[in-house]
C-alpha atoms as a PDB file:
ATOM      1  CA  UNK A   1       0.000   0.000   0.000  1.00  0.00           C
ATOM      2  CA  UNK A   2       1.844   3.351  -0.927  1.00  0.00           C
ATOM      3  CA  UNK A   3       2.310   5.594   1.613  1.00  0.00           C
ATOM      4  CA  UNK A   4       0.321   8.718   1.549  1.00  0.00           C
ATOM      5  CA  UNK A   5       3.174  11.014   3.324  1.00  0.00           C
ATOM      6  CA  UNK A   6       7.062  10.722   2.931  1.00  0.00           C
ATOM      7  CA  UNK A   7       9.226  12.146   5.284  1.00  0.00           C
ATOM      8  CA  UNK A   8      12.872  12.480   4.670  1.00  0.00           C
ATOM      9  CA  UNK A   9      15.519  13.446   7.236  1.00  0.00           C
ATOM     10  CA  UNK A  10      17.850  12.252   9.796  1.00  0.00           C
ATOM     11  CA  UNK A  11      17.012   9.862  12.934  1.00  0.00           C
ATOM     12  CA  UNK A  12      19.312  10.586  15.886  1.00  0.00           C
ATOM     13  CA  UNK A  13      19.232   8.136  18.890  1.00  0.00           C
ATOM     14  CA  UNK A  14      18.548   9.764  22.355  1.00  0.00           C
ATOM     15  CA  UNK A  15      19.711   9.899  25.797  1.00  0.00           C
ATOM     16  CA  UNK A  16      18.109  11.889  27.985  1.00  0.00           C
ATOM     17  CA  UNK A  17      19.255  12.458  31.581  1.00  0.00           C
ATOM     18  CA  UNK A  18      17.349  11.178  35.052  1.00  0.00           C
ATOM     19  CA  UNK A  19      17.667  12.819  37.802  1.00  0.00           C
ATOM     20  CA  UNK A  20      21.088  11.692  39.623  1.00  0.00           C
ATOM     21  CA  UNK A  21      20.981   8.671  41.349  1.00  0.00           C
ATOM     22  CA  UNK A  22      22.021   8.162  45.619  1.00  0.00           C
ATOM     23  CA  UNK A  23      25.133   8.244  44.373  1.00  0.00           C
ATOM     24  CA  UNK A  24      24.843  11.649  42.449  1.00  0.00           C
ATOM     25  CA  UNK A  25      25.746   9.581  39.053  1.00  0.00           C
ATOM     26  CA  UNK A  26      23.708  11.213  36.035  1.00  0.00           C
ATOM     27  CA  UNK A  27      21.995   7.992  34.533  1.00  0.00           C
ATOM     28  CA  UNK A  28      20.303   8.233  30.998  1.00  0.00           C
ATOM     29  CA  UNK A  29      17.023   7.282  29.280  1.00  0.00           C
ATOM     30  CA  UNK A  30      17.623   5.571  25.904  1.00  0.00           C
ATOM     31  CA  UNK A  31      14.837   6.786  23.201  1.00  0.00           C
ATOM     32  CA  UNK A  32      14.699   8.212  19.498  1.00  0.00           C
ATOM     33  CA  UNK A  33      14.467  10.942  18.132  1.00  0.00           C
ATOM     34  CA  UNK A  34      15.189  13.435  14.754  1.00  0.00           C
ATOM     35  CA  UNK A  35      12.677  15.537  13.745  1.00  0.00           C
ATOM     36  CA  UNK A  36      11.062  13.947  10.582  1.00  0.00           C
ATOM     37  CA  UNK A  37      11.308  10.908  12.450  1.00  0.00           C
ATOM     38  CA  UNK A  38       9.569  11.953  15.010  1.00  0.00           C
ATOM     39  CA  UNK A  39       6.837  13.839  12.863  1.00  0.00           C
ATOM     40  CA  UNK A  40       6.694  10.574  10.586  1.00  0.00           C
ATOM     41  CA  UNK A  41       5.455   8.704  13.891  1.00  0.00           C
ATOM     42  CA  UNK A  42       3.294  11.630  15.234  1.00  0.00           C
ATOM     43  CA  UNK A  43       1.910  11.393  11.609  1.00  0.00           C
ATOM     44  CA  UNK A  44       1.535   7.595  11.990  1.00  0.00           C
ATOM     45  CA  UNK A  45      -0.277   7.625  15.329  1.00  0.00           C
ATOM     46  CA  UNK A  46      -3.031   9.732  14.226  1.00  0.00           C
ATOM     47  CA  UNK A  47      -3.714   7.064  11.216  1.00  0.00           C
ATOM     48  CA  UNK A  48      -1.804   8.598   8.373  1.00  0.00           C
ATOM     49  CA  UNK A  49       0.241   5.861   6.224  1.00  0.00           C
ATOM     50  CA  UNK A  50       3.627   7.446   6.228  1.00  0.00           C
ATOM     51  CA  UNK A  51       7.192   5.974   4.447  1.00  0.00           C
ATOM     52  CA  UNK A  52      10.381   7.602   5.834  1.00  0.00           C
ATOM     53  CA  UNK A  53      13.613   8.353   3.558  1.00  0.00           C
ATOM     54  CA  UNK A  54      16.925   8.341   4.788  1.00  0.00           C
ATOM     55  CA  UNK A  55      19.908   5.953   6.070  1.00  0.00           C
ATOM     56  CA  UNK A  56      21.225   4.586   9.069  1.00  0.00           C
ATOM     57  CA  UNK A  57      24.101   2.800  10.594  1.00  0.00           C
ATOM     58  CA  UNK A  58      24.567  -0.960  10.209  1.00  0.00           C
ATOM     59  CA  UNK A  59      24.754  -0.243  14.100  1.00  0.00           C
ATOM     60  CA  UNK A  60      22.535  -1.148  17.243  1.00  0.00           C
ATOM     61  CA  UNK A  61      21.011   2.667  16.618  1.00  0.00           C
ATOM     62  CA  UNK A  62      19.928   1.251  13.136  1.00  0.00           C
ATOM     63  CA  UNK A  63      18.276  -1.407  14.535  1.00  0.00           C
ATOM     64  CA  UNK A  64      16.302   0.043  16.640  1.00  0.00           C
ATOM     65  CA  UNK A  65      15.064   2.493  14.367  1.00  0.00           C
ATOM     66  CA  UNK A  66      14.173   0.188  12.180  1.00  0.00           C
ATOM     67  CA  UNK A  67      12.591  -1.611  14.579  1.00  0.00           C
ATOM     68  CA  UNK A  68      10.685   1.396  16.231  1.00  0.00           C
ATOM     69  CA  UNK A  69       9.394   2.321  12.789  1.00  0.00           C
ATOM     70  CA  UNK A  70       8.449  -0.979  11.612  1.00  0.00           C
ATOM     71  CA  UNK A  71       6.432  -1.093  15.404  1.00  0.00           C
ATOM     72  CA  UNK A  72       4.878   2.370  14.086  1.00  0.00           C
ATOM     73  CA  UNK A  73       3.937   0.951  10.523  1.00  0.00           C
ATOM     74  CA  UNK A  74       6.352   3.034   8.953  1.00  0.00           C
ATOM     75  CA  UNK A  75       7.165   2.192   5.379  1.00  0.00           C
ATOM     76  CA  UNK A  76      11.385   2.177   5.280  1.00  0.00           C
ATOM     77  CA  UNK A  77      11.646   1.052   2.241  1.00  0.00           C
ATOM     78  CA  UNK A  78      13.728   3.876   1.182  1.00  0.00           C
ATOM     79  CA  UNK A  79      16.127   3.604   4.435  1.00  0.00           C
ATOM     80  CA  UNK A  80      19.152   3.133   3.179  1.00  0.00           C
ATOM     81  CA  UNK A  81      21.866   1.001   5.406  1.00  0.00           C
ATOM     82  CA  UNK A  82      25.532   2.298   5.765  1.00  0.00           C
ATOM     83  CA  UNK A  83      28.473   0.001   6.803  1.00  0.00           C
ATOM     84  CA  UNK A  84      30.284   2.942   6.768  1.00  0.00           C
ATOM     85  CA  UNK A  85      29.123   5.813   8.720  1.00  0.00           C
ATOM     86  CA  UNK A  86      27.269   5.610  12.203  1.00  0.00           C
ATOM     87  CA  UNK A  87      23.474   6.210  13.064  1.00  0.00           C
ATOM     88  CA  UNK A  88      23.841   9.993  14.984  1.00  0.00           C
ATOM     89  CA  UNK A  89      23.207   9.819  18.648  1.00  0.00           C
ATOM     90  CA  UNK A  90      22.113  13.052  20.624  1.00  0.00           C
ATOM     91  CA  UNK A  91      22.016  13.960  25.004  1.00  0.00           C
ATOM     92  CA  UNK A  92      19.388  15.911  26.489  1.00  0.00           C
ATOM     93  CA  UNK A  93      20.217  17.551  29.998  1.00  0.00           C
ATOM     94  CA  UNK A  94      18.209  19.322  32.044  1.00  0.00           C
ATOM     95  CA  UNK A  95      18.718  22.642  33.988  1.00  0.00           C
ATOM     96  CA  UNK A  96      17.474  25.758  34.800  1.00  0.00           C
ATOM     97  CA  UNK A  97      13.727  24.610  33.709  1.00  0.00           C
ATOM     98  CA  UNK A  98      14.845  24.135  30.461  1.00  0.00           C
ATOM     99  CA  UNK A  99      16.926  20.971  28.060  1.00  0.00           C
ATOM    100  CA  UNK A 100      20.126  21.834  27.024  1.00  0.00           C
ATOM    101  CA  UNK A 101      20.897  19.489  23.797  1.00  0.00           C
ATOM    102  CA  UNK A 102      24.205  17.644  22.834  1.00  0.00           C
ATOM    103  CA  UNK A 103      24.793  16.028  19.446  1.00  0.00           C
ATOM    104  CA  UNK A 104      26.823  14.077  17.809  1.00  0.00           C
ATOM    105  CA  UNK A 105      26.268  13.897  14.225  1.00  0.00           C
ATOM    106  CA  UNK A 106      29.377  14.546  12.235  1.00  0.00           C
ATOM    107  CA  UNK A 107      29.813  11.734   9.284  1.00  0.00           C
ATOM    108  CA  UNK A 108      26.373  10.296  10.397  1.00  0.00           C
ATOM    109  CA  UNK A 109      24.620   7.769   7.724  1.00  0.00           C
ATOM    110  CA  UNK A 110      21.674  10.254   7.216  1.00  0.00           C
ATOM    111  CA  UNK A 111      24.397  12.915   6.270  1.00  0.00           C
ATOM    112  CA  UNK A 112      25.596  10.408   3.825  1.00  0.00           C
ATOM    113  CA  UNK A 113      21.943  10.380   1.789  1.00  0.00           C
ATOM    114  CA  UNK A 114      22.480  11.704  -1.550  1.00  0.00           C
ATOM    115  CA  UNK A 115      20.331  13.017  -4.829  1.00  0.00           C
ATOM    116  CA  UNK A 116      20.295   9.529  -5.963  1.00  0.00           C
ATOM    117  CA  UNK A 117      18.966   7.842  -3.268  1.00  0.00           C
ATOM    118  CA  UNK A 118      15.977   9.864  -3.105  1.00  0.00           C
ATOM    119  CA  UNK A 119      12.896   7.442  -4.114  1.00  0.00           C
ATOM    120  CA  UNK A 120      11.494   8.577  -6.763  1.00  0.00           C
ATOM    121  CA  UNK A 121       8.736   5.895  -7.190  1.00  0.00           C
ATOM    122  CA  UNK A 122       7.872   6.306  -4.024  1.00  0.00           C
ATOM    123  CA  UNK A 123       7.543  10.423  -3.863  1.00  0.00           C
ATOM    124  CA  UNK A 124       5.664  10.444  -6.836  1.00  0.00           C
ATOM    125  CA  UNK A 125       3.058   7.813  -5.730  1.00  0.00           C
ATOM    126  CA  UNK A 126       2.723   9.838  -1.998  1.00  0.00           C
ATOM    127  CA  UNK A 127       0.163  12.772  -1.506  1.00  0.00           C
ATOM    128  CA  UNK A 128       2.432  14.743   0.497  1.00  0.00           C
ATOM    129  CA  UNK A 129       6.541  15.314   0.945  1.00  0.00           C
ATOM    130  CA  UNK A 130       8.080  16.643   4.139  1.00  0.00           C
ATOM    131  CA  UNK A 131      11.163  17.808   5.221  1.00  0.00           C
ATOM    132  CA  UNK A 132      13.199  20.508   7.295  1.00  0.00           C
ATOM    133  CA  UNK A 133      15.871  22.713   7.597  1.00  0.00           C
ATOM    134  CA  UNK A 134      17.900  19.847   9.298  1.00  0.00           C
ATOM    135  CA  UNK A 135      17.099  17.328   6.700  1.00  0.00           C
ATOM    136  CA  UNK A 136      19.327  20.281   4.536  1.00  0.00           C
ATOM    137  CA  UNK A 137      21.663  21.202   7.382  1.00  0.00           C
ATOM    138  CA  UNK A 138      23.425  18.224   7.702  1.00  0.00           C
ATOM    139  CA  UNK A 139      25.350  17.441   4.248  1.00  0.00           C
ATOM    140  CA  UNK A 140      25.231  19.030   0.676  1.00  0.00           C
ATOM    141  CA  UNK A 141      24.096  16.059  -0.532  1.00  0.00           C
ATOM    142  CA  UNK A 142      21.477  15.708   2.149  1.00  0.00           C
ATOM    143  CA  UNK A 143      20.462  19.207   0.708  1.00  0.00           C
ATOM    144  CA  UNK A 144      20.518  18.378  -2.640  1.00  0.00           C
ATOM    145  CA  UNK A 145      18.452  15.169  -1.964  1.00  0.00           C
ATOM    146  CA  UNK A 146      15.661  17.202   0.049  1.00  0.00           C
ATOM    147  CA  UNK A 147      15.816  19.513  -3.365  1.00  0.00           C
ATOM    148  CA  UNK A 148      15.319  16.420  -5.757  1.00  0.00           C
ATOM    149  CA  UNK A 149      12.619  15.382  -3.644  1.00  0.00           C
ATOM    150  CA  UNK A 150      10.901  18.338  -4.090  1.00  0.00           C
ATOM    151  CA  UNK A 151      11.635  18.250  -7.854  1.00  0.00           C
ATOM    152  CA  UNK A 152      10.288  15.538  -8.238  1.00  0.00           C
ATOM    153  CA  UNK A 153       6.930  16.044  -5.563  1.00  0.00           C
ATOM    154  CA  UNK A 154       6.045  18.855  -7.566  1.00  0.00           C
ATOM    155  CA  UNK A 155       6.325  17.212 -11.317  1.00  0.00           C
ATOM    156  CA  UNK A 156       4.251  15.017 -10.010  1.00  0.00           C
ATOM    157  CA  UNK A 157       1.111  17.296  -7.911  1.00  0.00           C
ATOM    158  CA  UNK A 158       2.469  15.911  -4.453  1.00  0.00           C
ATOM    159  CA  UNK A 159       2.519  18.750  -2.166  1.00  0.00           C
ATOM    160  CA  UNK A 160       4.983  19.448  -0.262  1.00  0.00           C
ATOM    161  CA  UNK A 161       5.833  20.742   3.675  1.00  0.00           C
ATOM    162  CA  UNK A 162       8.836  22.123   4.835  1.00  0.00           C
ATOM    163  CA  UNK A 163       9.558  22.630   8.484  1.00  0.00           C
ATOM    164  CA  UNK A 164      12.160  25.282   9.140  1.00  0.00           C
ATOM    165  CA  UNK A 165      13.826  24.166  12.625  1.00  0.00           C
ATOM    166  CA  UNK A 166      16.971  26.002  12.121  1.00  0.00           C
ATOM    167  CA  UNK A 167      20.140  25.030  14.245  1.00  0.00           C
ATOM    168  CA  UNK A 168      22.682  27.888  14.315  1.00  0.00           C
ATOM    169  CA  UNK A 169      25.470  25.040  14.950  1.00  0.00           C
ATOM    170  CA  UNK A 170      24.731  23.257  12.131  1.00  0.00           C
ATOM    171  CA  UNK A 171      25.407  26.071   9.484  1.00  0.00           C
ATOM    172  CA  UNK A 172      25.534  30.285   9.629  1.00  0.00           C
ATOM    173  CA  UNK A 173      22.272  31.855   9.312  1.00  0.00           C
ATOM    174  CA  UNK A 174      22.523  33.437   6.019  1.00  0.00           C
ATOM    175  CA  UNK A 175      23.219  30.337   4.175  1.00  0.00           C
ATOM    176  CA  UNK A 176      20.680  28.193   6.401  1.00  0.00           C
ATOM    177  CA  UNK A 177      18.469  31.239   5.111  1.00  0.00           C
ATOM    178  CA  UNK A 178      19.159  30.859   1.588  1.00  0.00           C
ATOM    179  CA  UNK A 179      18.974  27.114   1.389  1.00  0.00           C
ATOM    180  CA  UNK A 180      15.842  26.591   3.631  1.00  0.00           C
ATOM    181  CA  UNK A 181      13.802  29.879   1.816  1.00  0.00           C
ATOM    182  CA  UNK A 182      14.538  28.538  -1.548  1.00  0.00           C
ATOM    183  CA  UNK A 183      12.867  25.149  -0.018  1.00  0.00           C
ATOM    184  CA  UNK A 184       9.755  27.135   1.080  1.00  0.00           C
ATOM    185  CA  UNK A 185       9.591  28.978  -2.165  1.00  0.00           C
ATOM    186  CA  UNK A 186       8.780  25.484  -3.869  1.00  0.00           C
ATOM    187  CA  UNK A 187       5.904  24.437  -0.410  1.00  0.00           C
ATOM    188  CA  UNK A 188       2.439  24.199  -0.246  1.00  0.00           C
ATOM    189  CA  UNK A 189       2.561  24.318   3.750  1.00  0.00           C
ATOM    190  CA  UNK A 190       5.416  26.321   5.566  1.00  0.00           C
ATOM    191  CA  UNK A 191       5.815  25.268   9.384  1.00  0.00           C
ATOM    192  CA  UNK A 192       8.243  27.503  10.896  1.00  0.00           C
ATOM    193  CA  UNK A 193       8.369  28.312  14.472  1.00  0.00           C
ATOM    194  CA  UNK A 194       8.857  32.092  15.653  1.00  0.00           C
ATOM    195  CA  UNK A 195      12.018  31.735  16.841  1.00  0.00           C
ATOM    196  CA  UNK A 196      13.908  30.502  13.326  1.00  0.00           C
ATOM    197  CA  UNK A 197      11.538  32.938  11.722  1.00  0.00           C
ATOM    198  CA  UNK A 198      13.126  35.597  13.595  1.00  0.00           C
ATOM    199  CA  UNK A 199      16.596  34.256  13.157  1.00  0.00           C
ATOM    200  CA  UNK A 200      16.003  33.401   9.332  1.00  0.00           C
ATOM    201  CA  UNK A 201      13.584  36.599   8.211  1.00  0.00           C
ATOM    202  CA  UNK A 202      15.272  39.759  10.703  1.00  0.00           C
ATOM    203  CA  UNK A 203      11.233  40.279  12.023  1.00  0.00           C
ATOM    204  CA  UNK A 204      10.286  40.060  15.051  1.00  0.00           C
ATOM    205  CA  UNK A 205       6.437  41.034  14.503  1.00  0.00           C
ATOM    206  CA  UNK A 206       4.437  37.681  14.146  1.00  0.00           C
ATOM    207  CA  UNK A 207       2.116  39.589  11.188  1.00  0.00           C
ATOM    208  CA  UNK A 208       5.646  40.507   9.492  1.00  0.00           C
ATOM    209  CA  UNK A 209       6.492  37.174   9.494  1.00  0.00           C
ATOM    210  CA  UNK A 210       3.938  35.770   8.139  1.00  0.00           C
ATOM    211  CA  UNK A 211       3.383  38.338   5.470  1.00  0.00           C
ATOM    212  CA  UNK A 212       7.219  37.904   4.288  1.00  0.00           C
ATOM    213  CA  UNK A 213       7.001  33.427   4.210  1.00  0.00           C
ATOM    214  CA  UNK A 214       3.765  33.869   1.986  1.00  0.00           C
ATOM    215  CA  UNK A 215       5.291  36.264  -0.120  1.00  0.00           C
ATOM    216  CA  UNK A 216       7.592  32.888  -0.781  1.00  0.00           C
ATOM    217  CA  UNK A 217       4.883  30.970  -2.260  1.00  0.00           C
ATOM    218  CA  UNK A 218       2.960  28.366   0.275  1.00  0.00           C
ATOM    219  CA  UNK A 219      -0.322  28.121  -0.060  1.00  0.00           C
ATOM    220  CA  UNK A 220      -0.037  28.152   3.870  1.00  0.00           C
ATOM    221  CA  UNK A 221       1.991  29.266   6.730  1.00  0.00           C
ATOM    222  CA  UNK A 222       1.976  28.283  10.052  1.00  0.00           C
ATOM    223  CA  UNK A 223       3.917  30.017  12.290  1.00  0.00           C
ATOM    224  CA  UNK A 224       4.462  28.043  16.092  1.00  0.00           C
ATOM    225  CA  UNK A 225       4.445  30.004  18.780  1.00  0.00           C
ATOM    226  CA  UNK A 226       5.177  27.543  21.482  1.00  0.00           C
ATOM    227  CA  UNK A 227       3.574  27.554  24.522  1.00  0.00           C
ATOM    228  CA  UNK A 228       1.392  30.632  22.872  1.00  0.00           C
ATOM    229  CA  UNK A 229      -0.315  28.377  20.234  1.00  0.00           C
ATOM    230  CA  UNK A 230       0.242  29.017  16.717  1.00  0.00           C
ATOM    231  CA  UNK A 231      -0.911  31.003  13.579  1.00  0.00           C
ATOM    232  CA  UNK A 232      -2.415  30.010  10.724  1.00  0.00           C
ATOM    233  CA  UNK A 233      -2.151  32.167   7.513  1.00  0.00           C
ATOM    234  CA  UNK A 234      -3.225  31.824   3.794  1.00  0.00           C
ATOM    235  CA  UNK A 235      -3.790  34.612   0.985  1.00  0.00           C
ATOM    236  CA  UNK A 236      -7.329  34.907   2.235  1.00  0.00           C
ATOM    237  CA  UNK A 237      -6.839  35.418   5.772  1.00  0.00           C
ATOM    238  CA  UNK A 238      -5.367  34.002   9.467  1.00  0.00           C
ATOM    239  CA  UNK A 239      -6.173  33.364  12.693  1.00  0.00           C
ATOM    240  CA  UNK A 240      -4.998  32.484  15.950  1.00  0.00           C
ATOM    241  CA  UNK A 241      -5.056  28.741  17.488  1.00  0.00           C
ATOM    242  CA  UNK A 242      -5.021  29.518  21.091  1.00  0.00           C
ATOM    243  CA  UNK A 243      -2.822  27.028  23.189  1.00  0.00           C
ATOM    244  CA  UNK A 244      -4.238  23.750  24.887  1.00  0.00           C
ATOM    245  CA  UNK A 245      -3.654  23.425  28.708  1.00  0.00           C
ATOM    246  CA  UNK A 246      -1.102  20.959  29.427  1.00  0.00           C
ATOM    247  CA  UNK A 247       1.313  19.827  32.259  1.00  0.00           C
ATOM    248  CA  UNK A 248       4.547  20.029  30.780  1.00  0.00           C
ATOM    249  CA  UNK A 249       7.817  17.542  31.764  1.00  0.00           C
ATOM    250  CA  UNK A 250       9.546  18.162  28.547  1.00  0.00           C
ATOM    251  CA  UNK A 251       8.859  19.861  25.306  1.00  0.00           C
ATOM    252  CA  UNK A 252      11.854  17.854  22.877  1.00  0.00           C
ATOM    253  CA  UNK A 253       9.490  16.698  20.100  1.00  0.00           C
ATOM    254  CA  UNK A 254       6.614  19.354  20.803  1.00  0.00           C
ATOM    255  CA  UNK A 255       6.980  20.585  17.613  1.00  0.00           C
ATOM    256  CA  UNK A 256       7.597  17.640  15.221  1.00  0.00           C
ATOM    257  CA  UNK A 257       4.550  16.397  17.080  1.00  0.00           C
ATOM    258  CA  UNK A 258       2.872  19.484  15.867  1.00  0.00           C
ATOM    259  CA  UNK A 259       4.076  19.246  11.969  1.00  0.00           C
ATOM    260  CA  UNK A 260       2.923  15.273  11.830  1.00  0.00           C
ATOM    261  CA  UNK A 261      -0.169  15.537  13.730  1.00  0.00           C
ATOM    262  CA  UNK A 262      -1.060  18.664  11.358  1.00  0.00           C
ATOM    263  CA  UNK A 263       0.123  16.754   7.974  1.00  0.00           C
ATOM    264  CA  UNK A 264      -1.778  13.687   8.761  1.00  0.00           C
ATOM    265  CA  UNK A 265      -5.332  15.903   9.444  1.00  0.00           C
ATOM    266  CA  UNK A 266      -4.449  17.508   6.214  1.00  0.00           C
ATOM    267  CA  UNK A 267      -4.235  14.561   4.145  1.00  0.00           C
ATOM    268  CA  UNK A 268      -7.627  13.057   6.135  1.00  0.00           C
ATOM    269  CA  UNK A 269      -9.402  16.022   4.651  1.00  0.00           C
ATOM    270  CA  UNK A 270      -9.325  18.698   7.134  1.00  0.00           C
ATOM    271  CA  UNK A 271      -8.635  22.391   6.265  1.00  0.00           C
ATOM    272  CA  UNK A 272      -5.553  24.328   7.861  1.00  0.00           C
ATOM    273  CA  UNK A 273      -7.315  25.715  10.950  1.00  0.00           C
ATOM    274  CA  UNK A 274      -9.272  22.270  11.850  1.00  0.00           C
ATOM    275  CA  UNK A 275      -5.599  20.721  11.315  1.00  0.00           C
ATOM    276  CA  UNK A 276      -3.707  23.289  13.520  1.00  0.00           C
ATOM    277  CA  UNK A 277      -6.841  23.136  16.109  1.00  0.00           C
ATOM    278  CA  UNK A 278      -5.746  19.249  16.635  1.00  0.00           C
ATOM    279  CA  UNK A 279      -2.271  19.588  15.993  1.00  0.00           C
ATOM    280  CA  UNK A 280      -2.000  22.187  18.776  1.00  0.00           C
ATOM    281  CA  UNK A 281      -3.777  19.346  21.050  1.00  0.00           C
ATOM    282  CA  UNK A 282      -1.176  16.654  20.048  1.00  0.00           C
ATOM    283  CA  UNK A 283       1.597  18.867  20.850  1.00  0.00           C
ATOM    284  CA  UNK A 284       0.791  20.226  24.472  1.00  0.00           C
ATOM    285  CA  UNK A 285      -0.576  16.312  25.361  1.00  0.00           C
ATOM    286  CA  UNK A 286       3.408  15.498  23.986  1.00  0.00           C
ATOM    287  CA  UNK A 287       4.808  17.365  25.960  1.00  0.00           C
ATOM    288  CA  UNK A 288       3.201  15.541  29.299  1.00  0.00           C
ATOM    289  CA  UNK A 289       6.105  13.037  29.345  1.00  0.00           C
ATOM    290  CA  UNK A 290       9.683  12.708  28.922  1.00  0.00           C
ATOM    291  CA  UNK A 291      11.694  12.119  25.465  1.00  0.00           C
ATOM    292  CA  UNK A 292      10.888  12.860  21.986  1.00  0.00           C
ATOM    293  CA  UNK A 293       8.425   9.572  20.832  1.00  0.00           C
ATOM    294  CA  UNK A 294       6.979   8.209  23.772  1.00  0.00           C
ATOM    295  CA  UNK A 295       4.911  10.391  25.252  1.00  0.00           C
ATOM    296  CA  UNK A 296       3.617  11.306  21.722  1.00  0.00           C
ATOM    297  CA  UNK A 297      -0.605  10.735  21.521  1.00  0.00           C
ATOM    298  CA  UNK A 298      -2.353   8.289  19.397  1.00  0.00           C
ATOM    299  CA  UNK A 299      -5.485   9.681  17.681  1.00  0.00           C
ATOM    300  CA  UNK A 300      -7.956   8.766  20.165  1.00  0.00           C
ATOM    301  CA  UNK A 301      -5.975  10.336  23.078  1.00  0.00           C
ATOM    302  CA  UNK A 302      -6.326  13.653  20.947  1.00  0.00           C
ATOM    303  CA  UNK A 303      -9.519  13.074  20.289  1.00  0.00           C
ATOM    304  CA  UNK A 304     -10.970  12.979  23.843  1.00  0.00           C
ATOM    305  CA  UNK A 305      -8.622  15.978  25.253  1.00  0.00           C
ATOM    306  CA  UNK A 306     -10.472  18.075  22.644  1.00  0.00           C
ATOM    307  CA  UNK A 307     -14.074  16.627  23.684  1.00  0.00           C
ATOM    308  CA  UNK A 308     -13.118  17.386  27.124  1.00  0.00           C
ATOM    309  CA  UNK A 309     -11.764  20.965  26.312  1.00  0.00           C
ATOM    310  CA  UNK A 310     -14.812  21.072  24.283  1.00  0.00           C
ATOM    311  CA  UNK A 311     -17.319  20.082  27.154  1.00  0.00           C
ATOM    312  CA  UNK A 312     -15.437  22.546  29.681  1.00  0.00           C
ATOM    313  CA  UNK A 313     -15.546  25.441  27.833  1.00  0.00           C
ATOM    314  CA  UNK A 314     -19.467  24.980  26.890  1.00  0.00           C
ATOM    315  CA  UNK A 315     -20.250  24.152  30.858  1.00  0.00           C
ATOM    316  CA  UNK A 316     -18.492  27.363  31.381  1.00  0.00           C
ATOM    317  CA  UNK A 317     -20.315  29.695  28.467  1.00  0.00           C
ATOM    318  CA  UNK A 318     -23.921  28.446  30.233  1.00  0.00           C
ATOM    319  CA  UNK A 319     -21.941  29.456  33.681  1.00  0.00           C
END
């Protein structure tokens, strides 16, 4: 059965720090994440059929991926195995109220994905195509192969969603600029977040912002504003998708949870608002546990925090 989403990008494997033992010893949590992974899954857990695109280590990192995405009923079919390089691993410490991120990427397997292993078949048989500003940042060739996707998505009507989540380490911000604009120039749905948008555009103002990524081309922007909800803008208008209440442990993942929850409502029919709406949901119930993929919610999980949001705020209005 072809998948109706393919997401291309770069799984990292993920430790994320416990609190210190008796002994004051900092013991980690072993989990996975990368962004497009993780949106594939959040995509995949609210029913969407999803493939993934990329390459890992012949490694025990590999394995688990493929493992976790083959649990997910992922398509990897286009996961390339490398004997060569290693699957990239990444630590997540917490201080201050806030996680403090460590990676280790260099020479990774997904950096190693080039313009010609991009499936072509399989992109052209899809409904949508989704990458990020990390599936770019990583490698030239990982650039070039997120641009050949796109070629090819858009010779053949598959639209196409590009997440910006920009990491200043990764390259400067002019050319992560260049690269990742040129990307959203060829979109249907732009997903950036406020902060990149501020690095990436020079605007601060969230209308600005929003006025200058339409001006690229998407048929849709959505601009995520964190714990503040998100905005939703097309030629003919926006609005506002206020936040959903939450009790937050960690946020890693928030987002990507946001991008796959809102592609897979997309491609089920709904319009940009509905899809943001239940998106936003997903995202603050993600953020409820610890680590990128597990506490991520299944459909019906969504489903009932918005009937229950839904039945408060009428029992209030006849308050």
């Amino acid at each position: 059965m072809a998948a109706d989403l393919v997401c291309m990008g770069e799984p990292m494997l993920e430790y994320a720090a416990l609190p210190p033992d008796a002994a004051g010893r900092t013991l980690y949590l072993e989990g996975h994440g990368g962004d497009t992974s993780n949106a594939a899954i959040a995509a995949a857990r609210q029913g969407a059929r999803v493939a993934y695109a990329s390459a890992v280590g012949e490694d025990a990192a590999g394995e688990g991926f493929l493992a976790l995405w083959a649990r997910e009923g992922i398509d990897t079919t286009a996961v390339r195995r490398d004997p060569a390089r290693p699957t990239a691993i990444y630590f997540i410490r917490y201080q201050g109220g806030r996680h403090h991120f460590h990676f280790y990427r260099a020479g990774s397997a997904a950096a190693g994905y080039r313009p010609e292993d991009v499936p072509e078949g399989m992109i052209a048989g899809a409904r949508m195509f989704f990458a990020s500003g990390i599936s770019q940042a990583i490698s030239d060739s990982a650039a070039d192969a997120v641009f050949r996707a796109i070629e090819i998505a858009r010779a053949n009507g598959v639209a196409v969603a590009y997440d910006t989540n920009y990491r200043p380490r990764l390259w400067p911000p002019a050319r992560a600029a260049a690269v990742m604009h040129a990307a959203i120039a060829r979109a249907d749905y732009a997903l950036p977040s406020r902060e990149d948008a501020e690095a990436l555009s020079g605007l601060a103002d969230p209308d600005a912002i929003l006025d200058f990524y339409l001006r690229l081309g998407p048929r849709v922007v959505v601009l995520k504003l964190g714990a503040e909800g998100a905005l939703v803008a097309s030629p003919a208008g926006r609005v506002r998708i206020p936040p959903h209440p939450c009790r937050p442990v960690d946020a890693t993942g928030a987002g990507d949870t946001f991008c796959g929850a809102f592609l897979a409502r997309i491609l089920a029919g709904d319009g940009p608002e509905a899809a943001a709406r239940y998106a936003g949901v997903a995202a603050a119930l993600a953020t409820e546990g610890q680590g990128a993929v597990a506490p991520m919610p299944r459909a019906e999980r969504v489903r009932a925090a918005m009937a229950a949001a839904a039945e408060a705020r009428d029992g209030s209005r006849a308050g």
